[in-house]
PDB file of N, CA and C in Angstrom:
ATOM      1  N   UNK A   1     -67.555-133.338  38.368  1.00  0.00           N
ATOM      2  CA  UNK A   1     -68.709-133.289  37.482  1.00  0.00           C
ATOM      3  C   UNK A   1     -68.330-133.765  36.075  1.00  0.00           C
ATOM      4  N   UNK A   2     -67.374-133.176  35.662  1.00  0.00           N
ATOM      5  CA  UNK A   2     -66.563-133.919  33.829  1.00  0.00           C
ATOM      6  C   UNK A   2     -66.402-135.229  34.257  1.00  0.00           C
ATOM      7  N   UNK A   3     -65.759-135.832  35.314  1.00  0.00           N
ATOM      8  CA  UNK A   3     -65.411-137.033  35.012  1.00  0.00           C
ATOM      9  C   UNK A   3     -66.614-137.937  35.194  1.00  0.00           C
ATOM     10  N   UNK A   4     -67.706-137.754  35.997  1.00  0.00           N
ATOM     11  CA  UNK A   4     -69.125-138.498  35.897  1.00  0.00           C
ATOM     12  C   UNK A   4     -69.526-138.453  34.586  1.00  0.00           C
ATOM     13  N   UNK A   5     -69.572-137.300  33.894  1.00  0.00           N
ATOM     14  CA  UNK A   5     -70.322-137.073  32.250  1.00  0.00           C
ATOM     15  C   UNK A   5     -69.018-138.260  31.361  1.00  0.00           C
ATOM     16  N   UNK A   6     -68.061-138.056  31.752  1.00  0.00           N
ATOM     17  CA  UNK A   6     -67.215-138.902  30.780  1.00  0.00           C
ATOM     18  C   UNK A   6     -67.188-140.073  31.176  1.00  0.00           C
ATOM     19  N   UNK A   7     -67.663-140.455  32.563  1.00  0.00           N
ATOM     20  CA  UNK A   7     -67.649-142.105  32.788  1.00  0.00           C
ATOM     21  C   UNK A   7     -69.075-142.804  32.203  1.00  0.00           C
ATOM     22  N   UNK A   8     -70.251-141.860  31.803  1.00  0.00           N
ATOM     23  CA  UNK A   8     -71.429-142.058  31.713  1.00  0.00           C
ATOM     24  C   UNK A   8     -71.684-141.818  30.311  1.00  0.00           C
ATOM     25  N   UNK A   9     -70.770-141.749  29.249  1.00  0.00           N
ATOM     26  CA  UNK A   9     -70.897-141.438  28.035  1.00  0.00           C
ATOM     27  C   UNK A   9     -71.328-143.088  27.607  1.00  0.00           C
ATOM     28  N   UNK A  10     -70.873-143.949  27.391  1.00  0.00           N
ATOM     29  CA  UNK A  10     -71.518-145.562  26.795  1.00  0.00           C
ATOM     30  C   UNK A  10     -72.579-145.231  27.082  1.00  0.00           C
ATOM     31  N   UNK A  11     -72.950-144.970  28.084  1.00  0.00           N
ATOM     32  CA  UNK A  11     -75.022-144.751  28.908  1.00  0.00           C
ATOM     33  C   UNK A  11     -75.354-144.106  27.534  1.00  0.00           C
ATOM     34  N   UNK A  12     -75.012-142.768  27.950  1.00  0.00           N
ATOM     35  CA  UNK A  12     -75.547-142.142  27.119  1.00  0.00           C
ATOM     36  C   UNK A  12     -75.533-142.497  25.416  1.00  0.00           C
ATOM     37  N   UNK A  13     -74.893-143.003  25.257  1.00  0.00           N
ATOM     38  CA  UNK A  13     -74.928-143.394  23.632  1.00  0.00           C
ATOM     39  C   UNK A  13     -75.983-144.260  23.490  1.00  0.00           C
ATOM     40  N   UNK A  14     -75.792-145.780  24.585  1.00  0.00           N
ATOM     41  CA  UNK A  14     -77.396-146.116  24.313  1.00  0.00           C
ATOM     42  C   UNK A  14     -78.491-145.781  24.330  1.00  0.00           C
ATOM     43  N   UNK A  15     -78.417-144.881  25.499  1.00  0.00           N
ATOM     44  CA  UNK A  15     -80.156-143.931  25.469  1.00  0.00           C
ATOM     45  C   UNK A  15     -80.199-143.494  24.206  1.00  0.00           C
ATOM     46  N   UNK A  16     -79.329-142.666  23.489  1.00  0.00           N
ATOM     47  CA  UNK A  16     -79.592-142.050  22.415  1.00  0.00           C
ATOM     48  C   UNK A  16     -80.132-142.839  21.126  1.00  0.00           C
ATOM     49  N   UNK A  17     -79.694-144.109  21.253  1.00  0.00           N
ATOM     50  CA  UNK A  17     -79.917-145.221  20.182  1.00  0.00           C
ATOM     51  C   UNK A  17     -81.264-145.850  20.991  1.00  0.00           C
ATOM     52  N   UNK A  18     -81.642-146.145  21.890  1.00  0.00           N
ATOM     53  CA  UNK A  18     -82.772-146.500  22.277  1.00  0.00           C
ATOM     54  C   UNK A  18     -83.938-144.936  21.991  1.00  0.00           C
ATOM     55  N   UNK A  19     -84.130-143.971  22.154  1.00  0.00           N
ATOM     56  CA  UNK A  19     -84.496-143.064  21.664  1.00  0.00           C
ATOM     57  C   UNK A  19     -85.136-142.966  20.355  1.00  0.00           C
ATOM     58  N   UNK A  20     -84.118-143.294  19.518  1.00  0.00           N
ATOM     59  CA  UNK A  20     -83.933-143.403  17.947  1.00  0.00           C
ATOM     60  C   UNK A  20     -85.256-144.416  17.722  1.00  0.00           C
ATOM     61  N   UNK A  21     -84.863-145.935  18.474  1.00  0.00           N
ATOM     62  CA  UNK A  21     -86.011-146.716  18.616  1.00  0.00           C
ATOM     63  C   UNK A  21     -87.191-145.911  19.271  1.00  0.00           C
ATOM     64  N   UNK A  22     -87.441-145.796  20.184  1.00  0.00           N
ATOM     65  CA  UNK A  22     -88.321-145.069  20.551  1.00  0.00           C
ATOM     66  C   UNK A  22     -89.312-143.677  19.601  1.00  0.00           C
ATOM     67  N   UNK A  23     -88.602-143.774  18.853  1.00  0.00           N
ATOM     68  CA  UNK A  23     -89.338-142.650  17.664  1.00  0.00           C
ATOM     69  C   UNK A  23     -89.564-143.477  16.120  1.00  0.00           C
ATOM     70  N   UNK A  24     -88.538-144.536  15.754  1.00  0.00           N
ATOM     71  CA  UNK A  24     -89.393-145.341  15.441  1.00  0.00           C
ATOM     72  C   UNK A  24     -90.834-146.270  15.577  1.00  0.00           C
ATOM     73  N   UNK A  25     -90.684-146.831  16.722  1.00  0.00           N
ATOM     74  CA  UNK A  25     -92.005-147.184  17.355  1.00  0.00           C
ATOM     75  C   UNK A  25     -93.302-146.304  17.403  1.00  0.00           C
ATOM     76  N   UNK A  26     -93.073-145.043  17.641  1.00  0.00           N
ATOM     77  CA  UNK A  26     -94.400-144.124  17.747  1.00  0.00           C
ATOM     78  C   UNK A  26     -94.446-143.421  16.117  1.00  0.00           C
ATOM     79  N   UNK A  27     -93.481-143.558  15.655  1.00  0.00           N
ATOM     80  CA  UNK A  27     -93.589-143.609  14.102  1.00  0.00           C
ATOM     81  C   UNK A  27     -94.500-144.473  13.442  1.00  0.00           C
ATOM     82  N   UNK A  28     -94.567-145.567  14.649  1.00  0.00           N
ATOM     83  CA  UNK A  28     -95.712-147.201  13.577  1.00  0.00           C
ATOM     84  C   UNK A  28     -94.566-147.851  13.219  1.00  0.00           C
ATOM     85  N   UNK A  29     -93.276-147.936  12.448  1.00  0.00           N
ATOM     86  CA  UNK A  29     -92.441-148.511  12.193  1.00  0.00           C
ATOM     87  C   UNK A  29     -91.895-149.265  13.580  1.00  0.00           C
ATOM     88  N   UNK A  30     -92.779-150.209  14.004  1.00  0.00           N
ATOM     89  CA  UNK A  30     -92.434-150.905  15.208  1.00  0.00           C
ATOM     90  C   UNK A  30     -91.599-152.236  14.738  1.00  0.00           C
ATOM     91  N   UNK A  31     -90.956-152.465  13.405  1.00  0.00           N
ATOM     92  CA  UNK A  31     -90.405-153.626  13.360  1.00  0.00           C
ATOM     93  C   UNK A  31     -88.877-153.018  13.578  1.00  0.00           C
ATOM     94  N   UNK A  32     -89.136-152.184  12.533  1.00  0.00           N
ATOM     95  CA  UNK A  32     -87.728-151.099  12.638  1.00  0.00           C
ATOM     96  C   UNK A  32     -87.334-150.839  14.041  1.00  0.00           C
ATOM     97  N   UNK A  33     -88.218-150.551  14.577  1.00  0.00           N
ATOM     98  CA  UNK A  33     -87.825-149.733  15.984  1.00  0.00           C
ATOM     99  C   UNK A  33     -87.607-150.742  17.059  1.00  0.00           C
ATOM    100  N   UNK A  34     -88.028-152.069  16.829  1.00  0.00           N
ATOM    101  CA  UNK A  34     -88.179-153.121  17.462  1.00  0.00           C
ATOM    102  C   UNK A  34     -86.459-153.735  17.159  1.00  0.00           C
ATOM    103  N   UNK A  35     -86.103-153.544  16.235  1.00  0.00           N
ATOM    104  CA  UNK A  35     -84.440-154.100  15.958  1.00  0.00           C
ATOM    105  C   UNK A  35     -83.459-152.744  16.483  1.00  0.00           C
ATOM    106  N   UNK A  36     -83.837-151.894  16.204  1.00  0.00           N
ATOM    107  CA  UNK A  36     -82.886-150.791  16.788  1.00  0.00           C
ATOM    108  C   UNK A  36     -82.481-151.164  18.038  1.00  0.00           C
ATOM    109  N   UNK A  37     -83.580-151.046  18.731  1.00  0.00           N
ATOM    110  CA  UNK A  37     -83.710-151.283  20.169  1.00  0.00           C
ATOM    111  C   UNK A  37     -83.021-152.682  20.349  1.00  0.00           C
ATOM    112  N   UNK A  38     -82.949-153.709  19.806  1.00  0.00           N
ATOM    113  CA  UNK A  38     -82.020-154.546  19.959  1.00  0.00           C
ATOM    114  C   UNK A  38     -80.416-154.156  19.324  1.00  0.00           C
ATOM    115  N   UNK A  39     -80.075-153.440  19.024  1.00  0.00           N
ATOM    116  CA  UNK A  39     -78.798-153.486  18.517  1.00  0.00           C
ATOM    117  C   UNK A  39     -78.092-152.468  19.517  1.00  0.00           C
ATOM    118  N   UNK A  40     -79.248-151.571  20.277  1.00  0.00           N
ATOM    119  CA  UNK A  40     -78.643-150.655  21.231  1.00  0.00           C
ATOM    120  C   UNK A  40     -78.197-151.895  22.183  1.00  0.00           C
ATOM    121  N   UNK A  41     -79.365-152.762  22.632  1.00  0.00           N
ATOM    122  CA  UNK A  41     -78.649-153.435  23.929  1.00  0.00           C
ATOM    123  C   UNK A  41     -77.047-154.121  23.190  1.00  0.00           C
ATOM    124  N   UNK A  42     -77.131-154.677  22.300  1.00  0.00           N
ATOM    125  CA  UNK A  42     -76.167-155.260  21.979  1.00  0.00           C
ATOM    126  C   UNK A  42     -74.734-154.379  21.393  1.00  0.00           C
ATOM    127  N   UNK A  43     -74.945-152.998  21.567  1.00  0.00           N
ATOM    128  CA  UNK A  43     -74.552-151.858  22.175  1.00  0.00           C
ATOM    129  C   UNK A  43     -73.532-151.848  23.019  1.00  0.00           C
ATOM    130  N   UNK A  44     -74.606-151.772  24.424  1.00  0.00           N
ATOM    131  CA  UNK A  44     -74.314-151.780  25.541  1.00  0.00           C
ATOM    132  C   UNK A  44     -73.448-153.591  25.867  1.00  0.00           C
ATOM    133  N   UNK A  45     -73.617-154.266  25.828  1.00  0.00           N
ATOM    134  CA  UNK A  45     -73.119-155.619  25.423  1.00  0.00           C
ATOM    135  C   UNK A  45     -71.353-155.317  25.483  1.00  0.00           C
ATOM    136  N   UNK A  46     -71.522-154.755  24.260  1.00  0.00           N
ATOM    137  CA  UNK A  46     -70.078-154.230  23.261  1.00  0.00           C
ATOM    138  C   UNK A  46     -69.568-153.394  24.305  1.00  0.00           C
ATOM    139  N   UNK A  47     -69.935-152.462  25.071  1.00  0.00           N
ATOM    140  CA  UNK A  47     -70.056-151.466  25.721  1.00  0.00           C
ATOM    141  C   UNK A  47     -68.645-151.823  27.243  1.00  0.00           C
ATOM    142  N   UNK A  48     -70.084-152.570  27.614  1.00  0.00           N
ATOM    143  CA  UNK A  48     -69.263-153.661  28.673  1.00  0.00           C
ATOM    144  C   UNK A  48     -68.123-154.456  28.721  1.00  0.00           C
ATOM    145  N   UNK A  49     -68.467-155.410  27.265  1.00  0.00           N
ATOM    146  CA  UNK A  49     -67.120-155.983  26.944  1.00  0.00           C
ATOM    147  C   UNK A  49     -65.840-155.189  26.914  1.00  0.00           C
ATOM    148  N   UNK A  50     -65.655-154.568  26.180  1.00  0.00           N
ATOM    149  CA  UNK A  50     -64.826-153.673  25.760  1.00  0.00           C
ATOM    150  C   UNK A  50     -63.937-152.357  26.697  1.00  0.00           C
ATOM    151  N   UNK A  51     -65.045-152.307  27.200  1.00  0.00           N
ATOM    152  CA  UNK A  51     -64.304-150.871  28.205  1.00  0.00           C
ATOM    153  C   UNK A  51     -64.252-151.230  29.614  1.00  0.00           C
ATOM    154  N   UNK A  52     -62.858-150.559  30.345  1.00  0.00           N
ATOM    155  CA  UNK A  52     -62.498-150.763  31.462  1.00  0.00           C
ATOM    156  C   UNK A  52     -63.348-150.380  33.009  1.00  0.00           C
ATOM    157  N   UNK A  53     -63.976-150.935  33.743  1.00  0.00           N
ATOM    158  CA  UNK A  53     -64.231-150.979  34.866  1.00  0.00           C
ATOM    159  C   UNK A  53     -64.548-149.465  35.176  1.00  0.00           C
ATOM    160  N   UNK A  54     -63.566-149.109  34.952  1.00  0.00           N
ATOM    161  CA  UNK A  54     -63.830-147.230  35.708  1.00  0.00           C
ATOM    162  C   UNK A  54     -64.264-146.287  34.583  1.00  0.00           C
ATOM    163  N   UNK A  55     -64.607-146.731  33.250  1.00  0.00           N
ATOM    164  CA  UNK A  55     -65.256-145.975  32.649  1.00  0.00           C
ATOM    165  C   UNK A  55     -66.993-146.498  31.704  1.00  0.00           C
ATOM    166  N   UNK A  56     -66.757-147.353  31.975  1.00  0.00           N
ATOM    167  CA  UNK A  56     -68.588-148.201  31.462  1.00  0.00           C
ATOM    168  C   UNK A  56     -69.746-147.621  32.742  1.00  0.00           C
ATOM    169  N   UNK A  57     -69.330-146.529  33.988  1.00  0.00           N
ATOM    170  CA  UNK A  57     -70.123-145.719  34.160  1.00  0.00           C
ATOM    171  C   UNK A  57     -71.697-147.203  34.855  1.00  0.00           C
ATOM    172  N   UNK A  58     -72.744-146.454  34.770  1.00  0.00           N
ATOM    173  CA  UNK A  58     -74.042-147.162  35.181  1.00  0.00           C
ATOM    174  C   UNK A  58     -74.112-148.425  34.140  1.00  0.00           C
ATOM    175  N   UNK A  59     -73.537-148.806  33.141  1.00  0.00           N
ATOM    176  CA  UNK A  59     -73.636-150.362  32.439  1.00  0.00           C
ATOM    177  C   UNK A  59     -73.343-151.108  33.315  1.00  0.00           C
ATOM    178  N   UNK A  60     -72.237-151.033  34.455  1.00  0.00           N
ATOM    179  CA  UNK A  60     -72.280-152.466  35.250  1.00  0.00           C
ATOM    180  C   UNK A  60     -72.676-152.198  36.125  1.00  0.00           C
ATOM    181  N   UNK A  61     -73.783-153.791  35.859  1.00  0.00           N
ATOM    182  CA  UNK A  61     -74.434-153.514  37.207  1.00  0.00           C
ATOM    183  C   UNK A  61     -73.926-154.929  38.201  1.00  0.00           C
ATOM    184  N   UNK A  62     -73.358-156.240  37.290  1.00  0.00           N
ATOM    185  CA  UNK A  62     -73.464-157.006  38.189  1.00  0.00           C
ATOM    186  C   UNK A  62     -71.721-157.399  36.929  1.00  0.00           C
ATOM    187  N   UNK A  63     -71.438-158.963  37.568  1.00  0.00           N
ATOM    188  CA  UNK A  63     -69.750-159.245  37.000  1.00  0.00           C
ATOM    189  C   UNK A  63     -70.356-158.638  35.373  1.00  0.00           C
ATOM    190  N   UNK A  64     -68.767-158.688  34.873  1.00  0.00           N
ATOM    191  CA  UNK A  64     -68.458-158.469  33.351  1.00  0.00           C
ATOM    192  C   UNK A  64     -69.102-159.328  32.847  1.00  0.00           C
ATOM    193  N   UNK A  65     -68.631-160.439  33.145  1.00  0.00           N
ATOM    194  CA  UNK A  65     -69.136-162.047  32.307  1.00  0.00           C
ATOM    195  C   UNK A  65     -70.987-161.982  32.278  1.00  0.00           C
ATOM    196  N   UNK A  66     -71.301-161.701  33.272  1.00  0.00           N
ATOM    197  CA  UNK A  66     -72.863-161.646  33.310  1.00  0.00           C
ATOM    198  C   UNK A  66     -73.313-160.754  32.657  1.00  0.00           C
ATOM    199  N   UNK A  67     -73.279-159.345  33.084  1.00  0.00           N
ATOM    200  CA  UNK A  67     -73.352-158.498  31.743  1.00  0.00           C
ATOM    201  C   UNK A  67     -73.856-158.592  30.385  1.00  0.00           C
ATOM    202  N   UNK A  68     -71.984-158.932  30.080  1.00  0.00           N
ATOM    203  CA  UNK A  68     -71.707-159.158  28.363  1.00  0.00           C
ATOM    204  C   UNK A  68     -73.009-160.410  27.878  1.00  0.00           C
ATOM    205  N   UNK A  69     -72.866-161.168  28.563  1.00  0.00           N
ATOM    206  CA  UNK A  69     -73.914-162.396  28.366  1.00  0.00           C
ATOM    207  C   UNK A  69     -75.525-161.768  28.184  1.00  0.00           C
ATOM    208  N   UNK A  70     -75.976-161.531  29.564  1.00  0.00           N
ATOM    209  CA  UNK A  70     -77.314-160.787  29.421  1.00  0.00           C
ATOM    210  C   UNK A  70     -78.059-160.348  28.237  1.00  0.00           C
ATOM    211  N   UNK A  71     -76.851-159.078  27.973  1.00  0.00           N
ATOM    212  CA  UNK A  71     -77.089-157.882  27.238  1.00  0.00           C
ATOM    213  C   UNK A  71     -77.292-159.154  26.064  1.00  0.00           C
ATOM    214  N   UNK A  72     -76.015-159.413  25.611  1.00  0.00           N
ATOM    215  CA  UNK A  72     -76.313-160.043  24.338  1.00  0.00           C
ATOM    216  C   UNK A  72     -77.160-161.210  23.670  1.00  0.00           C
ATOM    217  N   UNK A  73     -77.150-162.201  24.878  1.00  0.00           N
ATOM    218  CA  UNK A  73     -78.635-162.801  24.709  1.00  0.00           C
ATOM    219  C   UNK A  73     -80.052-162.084  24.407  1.00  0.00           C
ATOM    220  N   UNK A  74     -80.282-160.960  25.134  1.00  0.00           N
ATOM    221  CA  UNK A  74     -81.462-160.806  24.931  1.00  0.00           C
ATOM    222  C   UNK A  74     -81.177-159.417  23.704  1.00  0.00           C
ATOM    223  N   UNK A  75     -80.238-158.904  23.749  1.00  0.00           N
ATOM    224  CA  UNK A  75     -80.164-157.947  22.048  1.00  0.00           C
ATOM    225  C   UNK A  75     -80.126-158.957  21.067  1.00  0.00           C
ATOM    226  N   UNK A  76     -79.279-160.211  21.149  1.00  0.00           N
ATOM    227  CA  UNK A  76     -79.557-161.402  19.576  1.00  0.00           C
ATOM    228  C   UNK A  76     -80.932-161.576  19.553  1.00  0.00           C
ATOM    229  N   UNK A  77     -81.637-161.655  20.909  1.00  0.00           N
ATOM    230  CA  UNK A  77     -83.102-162.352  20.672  1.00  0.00           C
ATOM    231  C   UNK A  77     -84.142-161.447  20.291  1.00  0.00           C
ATOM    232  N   UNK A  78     -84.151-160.416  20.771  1.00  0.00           N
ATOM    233  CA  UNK A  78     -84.731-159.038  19.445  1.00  0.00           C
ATOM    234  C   UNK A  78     -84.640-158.595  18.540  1.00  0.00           C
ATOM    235  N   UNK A  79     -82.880-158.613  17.889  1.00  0.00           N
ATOM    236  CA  UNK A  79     -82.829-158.830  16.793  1.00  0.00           C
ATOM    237  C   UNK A  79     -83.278-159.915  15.623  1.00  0.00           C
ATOM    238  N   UNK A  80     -83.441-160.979  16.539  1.00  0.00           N
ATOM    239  CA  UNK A  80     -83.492-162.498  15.477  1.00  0.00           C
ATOM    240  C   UNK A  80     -85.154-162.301  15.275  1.00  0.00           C
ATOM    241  N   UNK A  81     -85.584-161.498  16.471  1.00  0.00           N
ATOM    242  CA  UNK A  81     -87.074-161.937  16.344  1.00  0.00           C
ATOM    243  C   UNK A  81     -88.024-161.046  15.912  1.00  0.00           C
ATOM    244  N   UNK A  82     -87.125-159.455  15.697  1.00  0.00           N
ATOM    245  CA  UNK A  82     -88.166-158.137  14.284  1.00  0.00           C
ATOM    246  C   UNK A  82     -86.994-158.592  13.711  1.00  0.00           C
ATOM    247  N   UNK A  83     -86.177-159.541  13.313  1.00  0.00           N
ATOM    248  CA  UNK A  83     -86.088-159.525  11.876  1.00  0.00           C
ATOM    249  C   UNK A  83     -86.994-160.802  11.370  1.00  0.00           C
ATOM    250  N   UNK A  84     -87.342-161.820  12.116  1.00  0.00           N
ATOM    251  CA  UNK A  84     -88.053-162.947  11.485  1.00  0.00           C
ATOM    252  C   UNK A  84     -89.762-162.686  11.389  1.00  0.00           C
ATOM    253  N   UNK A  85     -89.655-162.026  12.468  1.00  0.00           N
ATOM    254  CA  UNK A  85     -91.434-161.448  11.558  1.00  0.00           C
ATOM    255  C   UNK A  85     -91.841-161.422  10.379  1.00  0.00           C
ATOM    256  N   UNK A  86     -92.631-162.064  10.408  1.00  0.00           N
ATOM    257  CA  UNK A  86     -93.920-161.868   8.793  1.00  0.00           C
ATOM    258  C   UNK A  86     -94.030-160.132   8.658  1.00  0.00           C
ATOM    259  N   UNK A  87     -93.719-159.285   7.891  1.00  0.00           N
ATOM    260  CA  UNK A  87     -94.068-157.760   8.237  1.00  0.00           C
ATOM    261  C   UNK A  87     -95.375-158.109   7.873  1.00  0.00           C
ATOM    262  N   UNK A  88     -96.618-158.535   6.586  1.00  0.00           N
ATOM    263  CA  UNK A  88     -97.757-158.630   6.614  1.00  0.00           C
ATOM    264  C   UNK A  88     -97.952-157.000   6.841  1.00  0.00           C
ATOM    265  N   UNK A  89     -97.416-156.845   5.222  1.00  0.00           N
ATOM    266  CA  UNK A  89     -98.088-155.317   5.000  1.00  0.00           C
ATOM    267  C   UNK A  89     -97.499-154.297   6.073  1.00  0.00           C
ATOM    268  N   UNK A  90     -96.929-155.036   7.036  1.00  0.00           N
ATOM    269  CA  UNK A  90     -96.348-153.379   7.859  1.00  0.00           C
ATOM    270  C   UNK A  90     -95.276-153.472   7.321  1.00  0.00           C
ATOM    271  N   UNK A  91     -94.202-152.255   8.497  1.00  0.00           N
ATOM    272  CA  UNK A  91     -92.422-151.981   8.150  1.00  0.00           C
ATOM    273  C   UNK A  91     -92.470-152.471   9.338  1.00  0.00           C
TER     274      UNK A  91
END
């Protein structure tokens, strides 16, 4: 049971940072919450890269290389894209 909770800790850090987004967003601060949520995947990205096979837990789902790629394509492309928004009076 410890060693599932400790192989599943990266998970859990992103949920917690996707969360964070997630309470931004219902806050109205959907630009904010809209980049969080990209920096978690790119997170998880980091997540993958970085840590060994037997402890990145539910992050891999398919090779490393695909992964790391995925994640970070589409966390740069949420980031690039609530930060290039017009806010137009919102956050």
């Amino acid at each position: 049971m410890r060693n599932q909770i400790r192989k599943n800790l990266p998970l859990l850090a992103v949920l917690v940072v996707i969360v964070g987004a997630l309470v931004l967003v219902v806050a109205d601060r959907w630009r904010r919450g809209s980049f969080v949520l990209g920096i978690a995947t790119i997170l998880a990205a980091g997540f993958r890269l970085c840590l060994p096979e037997n402890r990145v837990g539910l992050l891999a789902v398919r090779s490393r290389a695909f992964d790391v790629s995925a994640l970070a394509l589409v966390g740069g492309a949420i980031v690039f894209l609530s930060s290039s928004i017009d806010p137009l009076g919102t956050d």
